[in-house]
N, C-alpha and C. Protein backbone atom coordinates (compact mmCIF):
# COMPACT_ATOMS: atom_id res chain seq x y z
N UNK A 1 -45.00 -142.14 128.61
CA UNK A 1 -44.99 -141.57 127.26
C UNK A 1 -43.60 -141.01 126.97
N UNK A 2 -43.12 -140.93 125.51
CA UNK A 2 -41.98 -140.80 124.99
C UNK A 2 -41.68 -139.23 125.16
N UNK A 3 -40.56 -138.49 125.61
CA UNK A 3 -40.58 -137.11 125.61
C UNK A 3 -40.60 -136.84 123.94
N UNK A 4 -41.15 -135.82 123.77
CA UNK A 4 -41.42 -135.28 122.48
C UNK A 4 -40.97 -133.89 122.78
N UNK A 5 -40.48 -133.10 121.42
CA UNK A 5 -39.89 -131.65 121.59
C UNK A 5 -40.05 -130.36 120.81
N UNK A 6 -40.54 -129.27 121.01
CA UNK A 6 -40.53 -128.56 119.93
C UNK A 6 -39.66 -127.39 120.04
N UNK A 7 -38.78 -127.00 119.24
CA UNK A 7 -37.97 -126.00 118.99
C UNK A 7 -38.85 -124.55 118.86
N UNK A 8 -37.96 -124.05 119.91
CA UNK A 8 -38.73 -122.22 119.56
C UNK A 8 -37.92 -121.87 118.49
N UNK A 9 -38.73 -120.53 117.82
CA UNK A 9 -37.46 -119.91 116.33
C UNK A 9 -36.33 -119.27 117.07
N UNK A 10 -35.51 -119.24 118.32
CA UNK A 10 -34.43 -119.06 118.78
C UNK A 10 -33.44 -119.79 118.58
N UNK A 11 -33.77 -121.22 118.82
CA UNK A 11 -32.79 -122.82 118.81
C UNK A 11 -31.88 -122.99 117.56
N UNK A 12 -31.01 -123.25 117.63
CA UNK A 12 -30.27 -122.98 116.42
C UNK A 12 -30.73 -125.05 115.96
N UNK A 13 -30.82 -124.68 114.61
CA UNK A 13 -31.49 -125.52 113.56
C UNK A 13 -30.90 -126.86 113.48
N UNK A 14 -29.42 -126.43 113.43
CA UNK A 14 -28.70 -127.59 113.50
C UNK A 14 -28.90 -128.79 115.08
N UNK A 15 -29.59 -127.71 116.03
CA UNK A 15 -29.70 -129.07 116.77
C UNK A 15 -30.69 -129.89 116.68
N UNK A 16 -32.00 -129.50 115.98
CA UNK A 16 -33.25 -130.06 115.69
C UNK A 16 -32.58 -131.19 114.63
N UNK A 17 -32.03 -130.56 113.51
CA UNK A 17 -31.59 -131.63 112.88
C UNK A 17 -30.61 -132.53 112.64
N UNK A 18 -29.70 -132.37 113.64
CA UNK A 18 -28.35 -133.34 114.33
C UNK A 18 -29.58 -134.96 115.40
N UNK A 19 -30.15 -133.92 115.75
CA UNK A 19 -31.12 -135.12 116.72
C UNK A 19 -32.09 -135.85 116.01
N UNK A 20 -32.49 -135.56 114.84
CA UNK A 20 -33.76 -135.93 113.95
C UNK A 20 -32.45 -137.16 113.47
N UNK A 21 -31.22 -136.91 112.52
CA UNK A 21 -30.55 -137.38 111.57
C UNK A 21 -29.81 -138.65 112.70
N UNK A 22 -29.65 -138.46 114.15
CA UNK A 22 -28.87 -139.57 115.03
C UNK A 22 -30.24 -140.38 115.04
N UNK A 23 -31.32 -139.88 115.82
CA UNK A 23 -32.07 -140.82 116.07
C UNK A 23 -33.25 -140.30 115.44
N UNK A 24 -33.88 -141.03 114.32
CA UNK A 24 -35.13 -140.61 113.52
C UNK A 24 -36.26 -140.39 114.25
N UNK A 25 -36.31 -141.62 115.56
CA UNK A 25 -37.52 -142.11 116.22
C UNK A 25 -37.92 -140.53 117.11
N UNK A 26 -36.98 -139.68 117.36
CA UNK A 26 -37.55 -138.53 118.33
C UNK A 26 -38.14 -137.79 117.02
N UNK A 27 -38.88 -137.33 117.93
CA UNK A 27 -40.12 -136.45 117.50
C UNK A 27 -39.92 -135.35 118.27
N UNK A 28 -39.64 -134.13 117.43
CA UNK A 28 -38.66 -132.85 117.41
C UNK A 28 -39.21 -132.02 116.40
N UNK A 29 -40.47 -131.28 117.04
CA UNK A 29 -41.14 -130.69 115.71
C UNK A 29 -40.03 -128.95 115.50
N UNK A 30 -39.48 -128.81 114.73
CA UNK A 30 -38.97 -127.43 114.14
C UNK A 30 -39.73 -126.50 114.47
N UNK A 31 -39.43 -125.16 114.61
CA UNK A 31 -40.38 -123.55 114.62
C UNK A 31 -40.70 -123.60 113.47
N UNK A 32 -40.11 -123.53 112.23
CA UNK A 32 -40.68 -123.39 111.47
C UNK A 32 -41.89 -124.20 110.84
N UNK A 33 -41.51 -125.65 111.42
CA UNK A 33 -42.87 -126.41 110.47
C UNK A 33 -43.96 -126.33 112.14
N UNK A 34 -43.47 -125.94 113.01
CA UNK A 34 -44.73 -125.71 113.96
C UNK A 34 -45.48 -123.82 113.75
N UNK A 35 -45.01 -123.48 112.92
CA UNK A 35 -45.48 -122.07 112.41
C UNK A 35 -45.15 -121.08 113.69
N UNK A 36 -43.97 -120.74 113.93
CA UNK A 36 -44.06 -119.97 115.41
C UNK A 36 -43.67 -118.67 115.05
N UNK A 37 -43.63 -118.54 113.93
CA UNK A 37 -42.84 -117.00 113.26
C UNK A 37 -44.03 -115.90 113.62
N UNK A 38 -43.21 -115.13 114.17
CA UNK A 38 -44.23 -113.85 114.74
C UNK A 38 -44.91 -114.39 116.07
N UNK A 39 -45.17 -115.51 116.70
CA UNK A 39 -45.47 -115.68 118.12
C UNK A 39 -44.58 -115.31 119.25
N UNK A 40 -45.32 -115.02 120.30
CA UNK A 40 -44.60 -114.24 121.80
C UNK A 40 -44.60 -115.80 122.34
N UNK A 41 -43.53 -115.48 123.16
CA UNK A 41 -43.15 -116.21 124.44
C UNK A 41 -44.48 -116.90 124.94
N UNK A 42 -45.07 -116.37 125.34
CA UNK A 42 -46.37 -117.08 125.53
C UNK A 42 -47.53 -117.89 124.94
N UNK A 43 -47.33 -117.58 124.14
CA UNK A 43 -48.29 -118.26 122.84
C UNK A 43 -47.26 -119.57 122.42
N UNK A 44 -45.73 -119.55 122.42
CA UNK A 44 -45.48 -120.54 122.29
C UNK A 44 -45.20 -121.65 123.57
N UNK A 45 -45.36 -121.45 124.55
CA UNK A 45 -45.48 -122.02 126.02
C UNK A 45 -46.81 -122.79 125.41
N UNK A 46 -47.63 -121.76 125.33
CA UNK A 46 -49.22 -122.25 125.74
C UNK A 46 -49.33 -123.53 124.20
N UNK A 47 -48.73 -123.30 123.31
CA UNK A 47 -48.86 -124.41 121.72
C UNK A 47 -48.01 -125.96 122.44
N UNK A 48 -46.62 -125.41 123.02
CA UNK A 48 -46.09 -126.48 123.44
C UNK A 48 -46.85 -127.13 124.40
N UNK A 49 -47.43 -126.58 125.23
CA UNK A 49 -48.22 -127.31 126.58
C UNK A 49 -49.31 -127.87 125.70
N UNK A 50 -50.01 -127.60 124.86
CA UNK A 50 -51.52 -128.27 124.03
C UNK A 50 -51.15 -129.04 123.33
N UNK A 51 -49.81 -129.38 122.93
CA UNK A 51 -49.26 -130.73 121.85
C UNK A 51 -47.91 -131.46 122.89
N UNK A 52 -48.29 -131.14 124.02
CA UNK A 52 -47.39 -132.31 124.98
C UNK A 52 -45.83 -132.38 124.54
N UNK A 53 -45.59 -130.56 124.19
CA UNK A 53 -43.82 -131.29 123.57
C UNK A 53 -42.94 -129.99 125.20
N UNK A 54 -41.95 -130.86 125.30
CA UNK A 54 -40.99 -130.07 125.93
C UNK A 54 -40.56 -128.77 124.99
N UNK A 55 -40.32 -128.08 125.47
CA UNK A 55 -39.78 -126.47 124.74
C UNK A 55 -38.58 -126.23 124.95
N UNK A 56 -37.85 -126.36 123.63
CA UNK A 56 -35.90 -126.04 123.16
C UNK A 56 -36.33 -124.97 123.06
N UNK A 57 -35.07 -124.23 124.00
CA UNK A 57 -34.65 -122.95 123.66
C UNK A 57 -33.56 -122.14 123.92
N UNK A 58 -33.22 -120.97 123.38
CA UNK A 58 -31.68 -120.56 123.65
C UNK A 58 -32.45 -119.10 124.60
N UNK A 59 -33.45 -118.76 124.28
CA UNK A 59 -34.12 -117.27 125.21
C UNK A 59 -33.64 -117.58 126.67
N UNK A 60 -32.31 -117.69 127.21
CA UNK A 60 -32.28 -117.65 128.52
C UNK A 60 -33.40 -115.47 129.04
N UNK A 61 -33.23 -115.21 128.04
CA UNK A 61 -33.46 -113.32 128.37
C UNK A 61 -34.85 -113.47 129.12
N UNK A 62 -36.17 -113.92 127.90
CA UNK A 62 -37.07 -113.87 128.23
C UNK A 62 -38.06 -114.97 128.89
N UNK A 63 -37.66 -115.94 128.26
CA UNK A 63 -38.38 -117.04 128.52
C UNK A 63 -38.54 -117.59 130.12
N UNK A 64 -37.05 -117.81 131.21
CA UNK A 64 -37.73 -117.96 132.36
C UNK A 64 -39.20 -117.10 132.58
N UNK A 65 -39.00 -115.97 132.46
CA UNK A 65 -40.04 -115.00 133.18
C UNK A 65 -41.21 -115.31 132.30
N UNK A 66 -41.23 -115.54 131.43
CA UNK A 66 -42.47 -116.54 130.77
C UNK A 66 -42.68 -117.90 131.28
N UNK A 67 -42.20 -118.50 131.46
CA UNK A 67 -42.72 -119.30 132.06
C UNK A 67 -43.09 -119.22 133.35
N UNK A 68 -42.52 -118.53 134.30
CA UNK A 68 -42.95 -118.58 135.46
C UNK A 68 -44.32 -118.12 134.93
N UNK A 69 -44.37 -116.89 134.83
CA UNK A 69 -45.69 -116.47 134.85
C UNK A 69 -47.03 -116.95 134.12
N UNK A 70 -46.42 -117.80 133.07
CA UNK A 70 -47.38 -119.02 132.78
C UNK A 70 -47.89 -120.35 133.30
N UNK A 71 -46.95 -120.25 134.60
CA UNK A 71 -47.22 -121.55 135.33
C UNK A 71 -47.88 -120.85 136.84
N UNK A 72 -47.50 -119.61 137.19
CA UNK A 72 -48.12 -118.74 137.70
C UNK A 72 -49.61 -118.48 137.58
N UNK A 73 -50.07 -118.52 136.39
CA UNK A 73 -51.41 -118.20 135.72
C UNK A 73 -52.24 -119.41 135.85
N UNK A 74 -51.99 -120.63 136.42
CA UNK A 74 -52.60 -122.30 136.39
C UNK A 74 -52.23 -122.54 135.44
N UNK A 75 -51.19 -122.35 134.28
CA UNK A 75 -51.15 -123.03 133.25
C UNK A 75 -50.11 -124.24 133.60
N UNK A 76 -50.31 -125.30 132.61
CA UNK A 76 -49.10 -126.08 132.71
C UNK A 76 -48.64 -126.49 131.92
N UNK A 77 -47.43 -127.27 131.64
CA UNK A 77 -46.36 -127.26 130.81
C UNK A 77 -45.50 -128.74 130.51
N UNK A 78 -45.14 -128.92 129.64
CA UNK A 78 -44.85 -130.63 129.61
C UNK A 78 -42.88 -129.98 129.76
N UNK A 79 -42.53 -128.78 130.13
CA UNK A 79 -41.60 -128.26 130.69
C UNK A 79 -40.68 -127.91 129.73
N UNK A 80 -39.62 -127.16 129.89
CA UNK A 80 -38.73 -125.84 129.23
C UNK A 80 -37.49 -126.56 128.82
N UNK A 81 -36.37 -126.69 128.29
CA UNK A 81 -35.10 -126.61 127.77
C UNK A 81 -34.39 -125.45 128.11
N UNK A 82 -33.85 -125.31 128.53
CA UNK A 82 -32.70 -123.84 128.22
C UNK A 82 -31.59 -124.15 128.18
N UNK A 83 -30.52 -123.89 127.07
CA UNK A 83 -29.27 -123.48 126.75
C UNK A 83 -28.78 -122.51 126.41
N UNK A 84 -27.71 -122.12 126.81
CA UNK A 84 -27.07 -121.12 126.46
C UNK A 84 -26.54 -121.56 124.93
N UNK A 85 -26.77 -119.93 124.24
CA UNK A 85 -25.78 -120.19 122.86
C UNK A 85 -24.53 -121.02 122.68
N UNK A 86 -23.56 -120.50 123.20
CA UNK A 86 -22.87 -121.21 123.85
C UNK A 86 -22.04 -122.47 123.62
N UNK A 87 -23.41 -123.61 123.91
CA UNK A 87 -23.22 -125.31 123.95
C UNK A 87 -22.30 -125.19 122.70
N UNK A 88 -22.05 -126.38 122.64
CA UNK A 88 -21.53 -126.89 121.16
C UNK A 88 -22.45 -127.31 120.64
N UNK A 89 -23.09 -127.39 119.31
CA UNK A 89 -24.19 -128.28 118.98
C UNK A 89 -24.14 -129.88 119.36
N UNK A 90 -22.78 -130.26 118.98
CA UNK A 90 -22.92 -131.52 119.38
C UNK A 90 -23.09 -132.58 121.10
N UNK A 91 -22.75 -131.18 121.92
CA UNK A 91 -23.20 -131.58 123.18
C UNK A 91 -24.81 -131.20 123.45
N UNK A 92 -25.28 -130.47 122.67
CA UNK A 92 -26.73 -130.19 122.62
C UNK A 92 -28.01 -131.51 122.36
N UNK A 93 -26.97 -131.97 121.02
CA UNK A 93 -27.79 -132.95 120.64
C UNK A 93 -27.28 -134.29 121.69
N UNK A 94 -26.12 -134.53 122.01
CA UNK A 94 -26.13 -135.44 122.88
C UNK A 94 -27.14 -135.38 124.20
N UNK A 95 -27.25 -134.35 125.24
CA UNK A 95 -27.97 -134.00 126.14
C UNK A 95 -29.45 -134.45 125.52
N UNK A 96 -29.99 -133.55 124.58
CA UNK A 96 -31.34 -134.25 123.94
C UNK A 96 -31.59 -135.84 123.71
N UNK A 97 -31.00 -136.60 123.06
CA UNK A 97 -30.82 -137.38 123.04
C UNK A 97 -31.10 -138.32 124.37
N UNK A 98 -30.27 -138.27 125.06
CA UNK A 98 -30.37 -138.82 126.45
C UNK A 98 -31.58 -138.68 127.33
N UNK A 99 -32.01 -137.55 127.39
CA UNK A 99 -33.11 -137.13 128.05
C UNK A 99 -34.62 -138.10 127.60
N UNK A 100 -34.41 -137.79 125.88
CA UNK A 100 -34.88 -138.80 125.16
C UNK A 100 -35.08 -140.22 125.73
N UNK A 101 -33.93 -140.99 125.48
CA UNK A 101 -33.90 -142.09 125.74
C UNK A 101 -34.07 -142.94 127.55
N UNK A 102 -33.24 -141.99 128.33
CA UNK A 102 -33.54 -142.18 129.28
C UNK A 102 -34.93 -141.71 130.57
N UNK A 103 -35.90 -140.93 129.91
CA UNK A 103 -36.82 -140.13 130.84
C UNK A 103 -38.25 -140.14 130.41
N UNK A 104 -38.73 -140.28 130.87
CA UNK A 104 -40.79 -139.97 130.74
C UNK A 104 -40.78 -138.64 130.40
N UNK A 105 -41.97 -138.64 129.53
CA UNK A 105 -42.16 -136.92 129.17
C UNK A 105 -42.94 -136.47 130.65
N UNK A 106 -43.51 -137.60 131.49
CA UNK A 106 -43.77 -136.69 132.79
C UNK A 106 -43.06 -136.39 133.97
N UNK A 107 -41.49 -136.48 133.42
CA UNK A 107 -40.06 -135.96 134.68
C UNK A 107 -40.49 -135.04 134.64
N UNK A 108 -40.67 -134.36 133.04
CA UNK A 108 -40.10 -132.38 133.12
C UNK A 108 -41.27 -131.76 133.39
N UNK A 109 -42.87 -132.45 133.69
CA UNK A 109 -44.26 -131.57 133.85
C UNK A 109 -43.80 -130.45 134.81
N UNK A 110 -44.02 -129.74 134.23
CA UNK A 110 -43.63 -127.58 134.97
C UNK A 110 -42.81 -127.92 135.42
N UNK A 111 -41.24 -128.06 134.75
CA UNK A 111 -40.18 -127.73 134.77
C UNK A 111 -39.67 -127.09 133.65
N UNK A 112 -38.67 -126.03 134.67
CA UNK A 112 -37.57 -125.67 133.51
C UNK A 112 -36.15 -125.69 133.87
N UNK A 113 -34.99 -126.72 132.58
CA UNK A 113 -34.35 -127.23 132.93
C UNK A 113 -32.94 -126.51 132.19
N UNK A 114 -31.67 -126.47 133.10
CA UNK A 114 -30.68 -125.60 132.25
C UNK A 114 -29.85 -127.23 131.44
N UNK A 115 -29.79 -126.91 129.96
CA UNK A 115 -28.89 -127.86 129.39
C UNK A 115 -27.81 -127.25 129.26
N UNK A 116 -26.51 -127.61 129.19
CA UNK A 116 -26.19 -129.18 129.40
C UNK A 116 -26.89 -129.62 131.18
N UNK A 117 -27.09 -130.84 131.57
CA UNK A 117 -27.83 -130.88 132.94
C UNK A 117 -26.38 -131.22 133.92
């Protein structure tokens, strides 16, 4: 199966839509049109794991420790993104991209991965 992705409301916007506008075919649902405004760390783990998308995000703060402890709990996870602010967008969307094209959405099952890789 094709990796699929959903942006937490941390991810800066432009990389959701640098990767939508290179390659249409990924499927890269936004925070905002996945409604995540006002959800915890956990609640958005647990939405990403029930719609099979990998999880973009810039929360290096909180999010490891959410996930551990959500994968801790038996939960599981079609696996994490992390970048630092940092990236350039355009090495962001390249990295996505690739991962994309080159990988099964079941490499990253309960993983969490630092981008750039």
């Amino acid at each position: 199966m094709k990796v699929r992705f959903l942006a937490d409301a941390d991810l800066n916007k432009a990389i959701v839509t640098g990767v939508q506008r290179r390659e249409p075919a990924v499927d890269f649902l936004s925070a905002q049109a996945a409604g995540l405004r006002g959800m915890l760390d956990p609640e958005v783990l647990a939405l990403a794991a029930r719609q099979q998308r990998i999880l973009v995000s810039h929360d290096a703060g909180t999010m490891p420790r959410h996930f551990r402890e959500f994968c801790e709990a038996g939960n599981h996870t079609s696996g994490v993104f992390l970048m630092p602010q940092s990236v350039e967008v355009g090495v962001a969307i390249e990295e996505l991209l690739l991962i994309w094209l080159v990988s099964d959405a079941s490499d990253w099952n309960d993983r969490l991965a630092w981008l750039p890789l």
